[in-house]
Protein backbone atom coordinates (compact mmCIF):
# COMPACT_ATOMS: atom_id res chain seq x y z
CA UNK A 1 0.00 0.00 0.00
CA UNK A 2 1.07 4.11 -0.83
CA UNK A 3 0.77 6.71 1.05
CA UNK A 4 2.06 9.94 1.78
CA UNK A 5 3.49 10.63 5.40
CA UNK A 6 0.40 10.77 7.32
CA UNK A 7 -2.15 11.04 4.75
CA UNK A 8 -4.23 7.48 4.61
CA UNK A 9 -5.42 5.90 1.51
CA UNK A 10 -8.04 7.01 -0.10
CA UNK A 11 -8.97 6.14 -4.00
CA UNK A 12 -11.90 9.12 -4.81
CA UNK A 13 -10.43 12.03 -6.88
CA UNK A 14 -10.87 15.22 -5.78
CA UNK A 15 -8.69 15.99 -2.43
CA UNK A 16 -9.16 12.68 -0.04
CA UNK A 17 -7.96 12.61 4.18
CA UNK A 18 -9.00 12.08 7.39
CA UNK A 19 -8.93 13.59 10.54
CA UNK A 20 -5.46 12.16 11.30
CA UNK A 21 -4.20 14.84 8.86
CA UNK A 22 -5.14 17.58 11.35
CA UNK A 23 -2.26 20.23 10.86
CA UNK A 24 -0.15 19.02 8.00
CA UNK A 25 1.46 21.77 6.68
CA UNK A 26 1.42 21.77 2.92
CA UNK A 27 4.95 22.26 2.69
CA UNK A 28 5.37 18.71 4.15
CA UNK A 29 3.67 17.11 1.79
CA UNK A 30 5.14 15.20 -0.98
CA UNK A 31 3.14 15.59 -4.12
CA UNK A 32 3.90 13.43 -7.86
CA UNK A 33 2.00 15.65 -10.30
CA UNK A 34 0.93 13.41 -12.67
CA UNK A 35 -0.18 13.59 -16.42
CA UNK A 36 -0.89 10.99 -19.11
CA UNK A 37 -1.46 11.06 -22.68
CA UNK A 38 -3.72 8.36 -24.05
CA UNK A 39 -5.30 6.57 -27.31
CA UNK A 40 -8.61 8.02 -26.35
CA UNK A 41 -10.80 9.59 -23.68
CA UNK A 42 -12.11 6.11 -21.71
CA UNK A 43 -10.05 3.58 -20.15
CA UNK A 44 -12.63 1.40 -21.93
CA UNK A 45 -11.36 1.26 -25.42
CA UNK A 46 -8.22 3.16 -24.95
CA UNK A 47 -4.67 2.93 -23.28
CA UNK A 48 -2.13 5.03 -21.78
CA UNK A 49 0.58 6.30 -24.34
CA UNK A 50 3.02 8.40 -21.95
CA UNK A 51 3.56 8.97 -18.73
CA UNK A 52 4.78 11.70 -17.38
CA UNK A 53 5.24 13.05 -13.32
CA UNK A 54 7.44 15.68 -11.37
CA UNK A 55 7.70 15.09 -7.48
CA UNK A 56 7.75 18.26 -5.64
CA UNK A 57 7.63 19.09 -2.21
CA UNK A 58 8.07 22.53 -0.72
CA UNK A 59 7.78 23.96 -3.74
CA UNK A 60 11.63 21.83 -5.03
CA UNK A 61 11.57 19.11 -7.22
CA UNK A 62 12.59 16.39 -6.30
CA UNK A 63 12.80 14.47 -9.30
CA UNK A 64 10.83 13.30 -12.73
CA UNK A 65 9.51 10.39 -14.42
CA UNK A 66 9.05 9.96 -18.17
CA UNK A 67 8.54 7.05 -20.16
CA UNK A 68 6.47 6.34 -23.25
CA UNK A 69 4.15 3.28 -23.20
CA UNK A 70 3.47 0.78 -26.04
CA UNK A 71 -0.39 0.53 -26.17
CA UNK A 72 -0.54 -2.40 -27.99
CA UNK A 73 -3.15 -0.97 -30.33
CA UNK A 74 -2.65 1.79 -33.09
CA UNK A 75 -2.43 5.28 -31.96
CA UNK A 76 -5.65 7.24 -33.67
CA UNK A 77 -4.22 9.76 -36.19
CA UNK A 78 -6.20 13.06 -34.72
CA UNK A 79 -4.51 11.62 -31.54
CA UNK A 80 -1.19 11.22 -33.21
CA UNK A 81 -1.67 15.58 -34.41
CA UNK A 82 -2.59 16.51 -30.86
CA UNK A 83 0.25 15.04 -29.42
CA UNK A 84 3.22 14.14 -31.52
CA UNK A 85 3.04 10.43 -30.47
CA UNK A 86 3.06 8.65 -33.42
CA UNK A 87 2.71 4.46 -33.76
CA UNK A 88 6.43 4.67 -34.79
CA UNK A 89 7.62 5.89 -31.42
CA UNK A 90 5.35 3.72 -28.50
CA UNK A 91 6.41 0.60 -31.24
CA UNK A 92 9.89 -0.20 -29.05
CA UNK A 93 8.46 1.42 -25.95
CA UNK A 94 7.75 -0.85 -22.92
CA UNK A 95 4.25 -1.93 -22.16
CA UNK A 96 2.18 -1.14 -19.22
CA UNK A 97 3.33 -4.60 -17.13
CA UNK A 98 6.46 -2.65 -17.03
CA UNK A 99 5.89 0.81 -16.87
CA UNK A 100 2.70 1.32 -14.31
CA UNK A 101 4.42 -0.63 -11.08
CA UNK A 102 7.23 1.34 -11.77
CA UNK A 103 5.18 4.69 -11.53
CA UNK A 104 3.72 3.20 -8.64
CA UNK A 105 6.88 2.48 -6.81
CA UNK A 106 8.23 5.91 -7.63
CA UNK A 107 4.98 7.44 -6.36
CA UNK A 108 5.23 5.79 -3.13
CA UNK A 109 4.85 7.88 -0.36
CA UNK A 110 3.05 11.05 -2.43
CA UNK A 111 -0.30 12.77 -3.31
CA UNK A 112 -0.94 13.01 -6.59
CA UNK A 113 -1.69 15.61 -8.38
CA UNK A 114 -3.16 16.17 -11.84
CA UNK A 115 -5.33 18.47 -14.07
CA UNK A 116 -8.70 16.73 -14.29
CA UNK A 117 -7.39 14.14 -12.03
CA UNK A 118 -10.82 12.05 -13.00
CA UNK A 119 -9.35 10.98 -16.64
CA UNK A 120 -5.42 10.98 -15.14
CA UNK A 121 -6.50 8.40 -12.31
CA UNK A 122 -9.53 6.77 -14.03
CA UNK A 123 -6.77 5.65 -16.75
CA UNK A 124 -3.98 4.41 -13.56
CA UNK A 125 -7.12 2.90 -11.82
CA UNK A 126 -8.29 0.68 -15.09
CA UNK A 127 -4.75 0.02 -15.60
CA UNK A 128 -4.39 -1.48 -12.21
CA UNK A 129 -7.30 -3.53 -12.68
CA UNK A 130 -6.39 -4.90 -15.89
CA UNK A 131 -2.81 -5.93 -14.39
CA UNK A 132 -4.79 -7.46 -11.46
CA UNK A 133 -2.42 -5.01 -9.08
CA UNK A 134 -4.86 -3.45 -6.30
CA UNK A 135 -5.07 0.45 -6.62
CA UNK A 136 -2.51 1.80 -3.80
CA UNK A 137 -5.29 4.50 -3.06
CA UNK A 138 -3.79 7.60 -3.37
CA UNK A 139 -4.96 10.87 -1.91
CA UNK A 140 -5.23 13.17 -4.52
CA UNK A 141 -5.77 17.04 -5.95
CA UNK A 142 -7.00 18.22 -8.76
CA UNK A 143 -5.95 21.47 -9.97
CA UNK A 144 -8.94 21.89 -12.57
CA UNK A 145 -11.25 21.51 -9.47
CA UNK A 146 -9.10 23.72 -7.31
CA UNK A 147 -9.23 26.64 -9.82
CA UNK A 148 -12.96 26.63 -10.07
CA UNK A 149 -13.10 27.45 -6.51
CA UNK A 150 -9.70 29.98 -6.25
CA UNK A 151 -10.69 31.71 -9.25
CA UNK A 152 -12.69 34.00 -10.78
CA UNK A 153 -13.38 34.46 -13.93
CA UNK A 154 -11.90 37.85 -14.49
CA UNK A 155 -8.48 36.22 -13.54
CA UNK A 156 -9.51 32.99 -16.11
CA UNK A 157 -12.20 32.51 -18.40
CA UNK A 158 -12.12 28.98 -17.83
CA UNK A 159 -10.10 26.28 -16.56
CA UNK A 160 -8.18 24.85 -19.21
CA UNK A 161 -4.84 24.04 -18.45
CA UNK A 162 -3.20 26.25 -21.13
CA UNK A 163 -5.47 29.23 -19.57
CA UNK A 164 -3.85 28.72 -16.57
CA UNK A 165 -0.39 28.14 -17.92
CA UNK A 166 -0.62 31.94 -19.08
CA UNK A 167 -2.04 33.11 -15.68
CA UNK A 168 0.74 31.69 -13.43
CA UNK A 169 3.51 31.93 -16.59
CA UNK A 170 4.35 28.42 -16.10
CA UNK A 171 7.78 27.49 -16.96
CA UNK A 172 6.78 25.19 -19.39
CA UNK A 173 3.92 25.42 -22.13
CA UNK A 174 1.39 22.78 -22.10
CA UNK A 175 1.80 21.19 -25.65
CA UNK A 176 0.01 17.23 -25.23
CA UNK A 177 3.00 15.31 -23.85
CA UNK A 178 2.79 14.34 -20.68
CA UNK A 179 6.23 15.69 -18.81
CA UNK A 180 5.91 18.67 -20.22
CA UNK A 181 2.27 19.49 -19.30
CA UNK A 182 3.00 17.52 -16.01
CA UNK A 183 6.05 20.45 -15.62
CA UNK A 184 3.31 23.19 -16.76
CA UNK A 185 0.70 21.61 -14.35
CA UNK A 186 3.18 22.25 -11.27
CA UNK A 187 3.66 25.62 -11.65
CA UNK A 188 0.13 26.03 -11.71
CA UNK A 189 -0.50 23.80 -8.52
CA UNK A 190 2.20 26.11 -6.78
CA UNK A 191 0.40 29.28 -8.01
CA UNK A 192 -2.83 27.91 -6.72
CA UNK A 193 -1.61 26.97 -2.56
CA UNK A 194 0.20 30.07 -2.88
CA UNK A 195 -3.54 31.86 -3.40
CA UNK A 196 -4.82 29.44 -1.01
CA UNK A 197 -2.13 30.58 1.57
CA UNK A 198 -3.81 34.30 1.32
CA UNK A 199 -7.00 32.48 2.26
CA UNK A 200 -5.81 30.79 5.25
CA UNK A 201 -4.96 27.55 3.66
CA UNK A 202 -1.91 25.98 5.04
CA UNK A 203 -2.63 22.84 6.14
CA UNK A 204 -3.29 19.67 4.19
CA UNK A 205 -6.51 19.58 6.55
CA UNK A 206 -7.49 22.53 5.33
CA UNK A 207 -6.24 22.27 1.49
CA UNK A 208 -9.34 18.75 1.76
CA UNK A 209 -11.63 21.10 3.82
CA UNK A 210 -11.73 23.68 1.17
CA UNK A 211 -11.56 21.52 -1.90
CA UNK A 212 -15.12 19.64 -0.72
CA UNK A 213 -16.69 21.79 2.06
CA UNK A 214 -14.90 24.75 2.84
CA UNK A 215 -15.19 26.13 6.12
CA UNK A 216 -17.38 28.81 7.35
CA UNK A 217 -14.82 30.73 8.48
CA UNK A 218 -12.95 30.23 4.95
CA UNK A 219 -16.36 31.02 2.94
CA UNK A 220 -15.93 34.00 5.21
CA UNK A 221 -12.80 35.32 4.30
CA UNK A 222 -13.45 34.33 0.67
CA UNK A 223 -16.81 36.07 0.00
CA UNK A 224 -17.10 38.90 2.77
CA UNK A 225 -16.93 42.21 0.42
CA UNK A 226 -18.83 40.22 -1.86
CA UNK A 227 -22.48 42.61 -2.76
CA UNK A 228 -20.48 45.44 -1.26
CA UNK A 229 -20.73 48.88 -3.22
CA UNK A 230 -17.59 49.34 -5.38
CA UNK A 231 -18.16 53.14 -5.57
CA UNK A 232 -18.62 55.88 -2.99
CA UNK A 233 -21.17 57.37 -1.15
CA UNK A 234 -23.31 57.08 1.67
CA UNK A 235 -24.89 53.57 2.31
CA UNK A 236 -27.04 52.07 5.37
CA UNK A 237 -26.37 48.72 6.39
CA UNK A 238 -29.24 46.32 7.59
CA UNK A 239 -29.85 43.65 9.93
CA UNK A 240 -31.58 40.31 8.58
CA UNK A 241 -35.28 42.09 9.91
CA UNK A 242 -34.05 45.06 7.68
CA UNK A 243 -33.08 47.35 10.45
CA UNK A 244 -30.58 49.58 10.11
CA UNK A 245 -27.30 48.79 11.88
């Protein structure tokens, strides 16, 4: 079994703990940011093309993992345009027997992280299954989630990983191969916890509070001006029975 120092195992995407997290700081914990490219959008029908990770903690990395991955079925060609990978390069690569307890093993001891962690996870999960290896239940973030609830949309129309990549001038463009966007996707993860720090946000306790139900006292802090008059003048404020304060 995985886990990261403290952090139980969980399997649900999202951002999974318990109480015995209580006052983890973030800067403790070991993430693997994780991305994959694919054949397709299912793990029914498709199969994982490249892997690609960066372990971070702290905001250092600690190191990277890259491999392609033989699917053992042809690459689709629209697939083969978005990302480069081509039936010519996964030919010699090693298959996933080889590759995905490898990723495991390197993982060990981590949260992962991923953009759309669903389709990133969903893919490990199924490939688990298929290898008859039981899922190590990982704790995990994911950053498309996290911006929906840090942002606005002044700051980013939507939630795309490129559209982030320009908001927190990642490092590294996203381009559709799986270190790189992996690389791309860290930046943005550190971007994000650094907003979340503002919010009050420092603990891993408080990263899974505020990823499901966030607190009162961090809905608070989060949406307090929010109605307020943005220009001058001279304003009464109410009381719930409409009496003035």
């Amino acid at each position: 079994m995985l886990s990261a120092p403290g952090v139980p195992h969980h399997g649900a995407v999202g951002v999974q703990g318990t109480f015995d997290e209580l006052g983890m700081p973030l800067r403790d914990v070991t993430f693997v940011v994780v991305d994959l490219e694919t054949t397709g959008g299912s793990p029914a029908g498709s199969a994982i093309t490249e892997i690609g990770a960066v372990k971070v903690r702290g905001g250092q990395v600690l190191g990277e993992f890259q491999t392609l991955v033989n699917p053992q079925m042809a690459v689709p060609p629209f697939i083969a345009v978005l990302t480069g990978i081509t039936d010519a390069m996964v030919a010699t690569a090693p298959r996933l027997p080889a590759v995905l307890p490898a990723f495991l093993e390197w993982a060990r001891d981590s949260v992962l992280v991923a953009h759309n962690a669903p389709f990133d996870v969903g893919f490990l999960r199924a490939g688990c299954e298929s290898l008859s290896i039981p899922w190590p239940g990982f704790a995990s973030v994911d950053t498309a989630r996290l911006a929906r609830r840090v942002l606005n949309r002044d700051e980013a129309p939507n939630c795309k990983l490129s559209t982030l990549a320009k908001l927190f001038r990642t490092s590294t463009t996203p381009c559709h191969r799986a270190l790189a966007d992996a690389q791309a996707t860290v930046d943005v993860l550190h971007g994000l916890l650094e907003r979340l720090g503002n919010l009050g946000v420092n603990t891993y306790e408080e990263l899974v509070s505020f990823n499901g139900l966030a607190t009162t006292a961090q809905r608070r802090k989060r949406y307090l001006a929010d109605g307020l008059p943005d220009c001058p003048g001279v304003y009464i404020f109410r009381d719930h029975r409409g009496q003035p304060l």
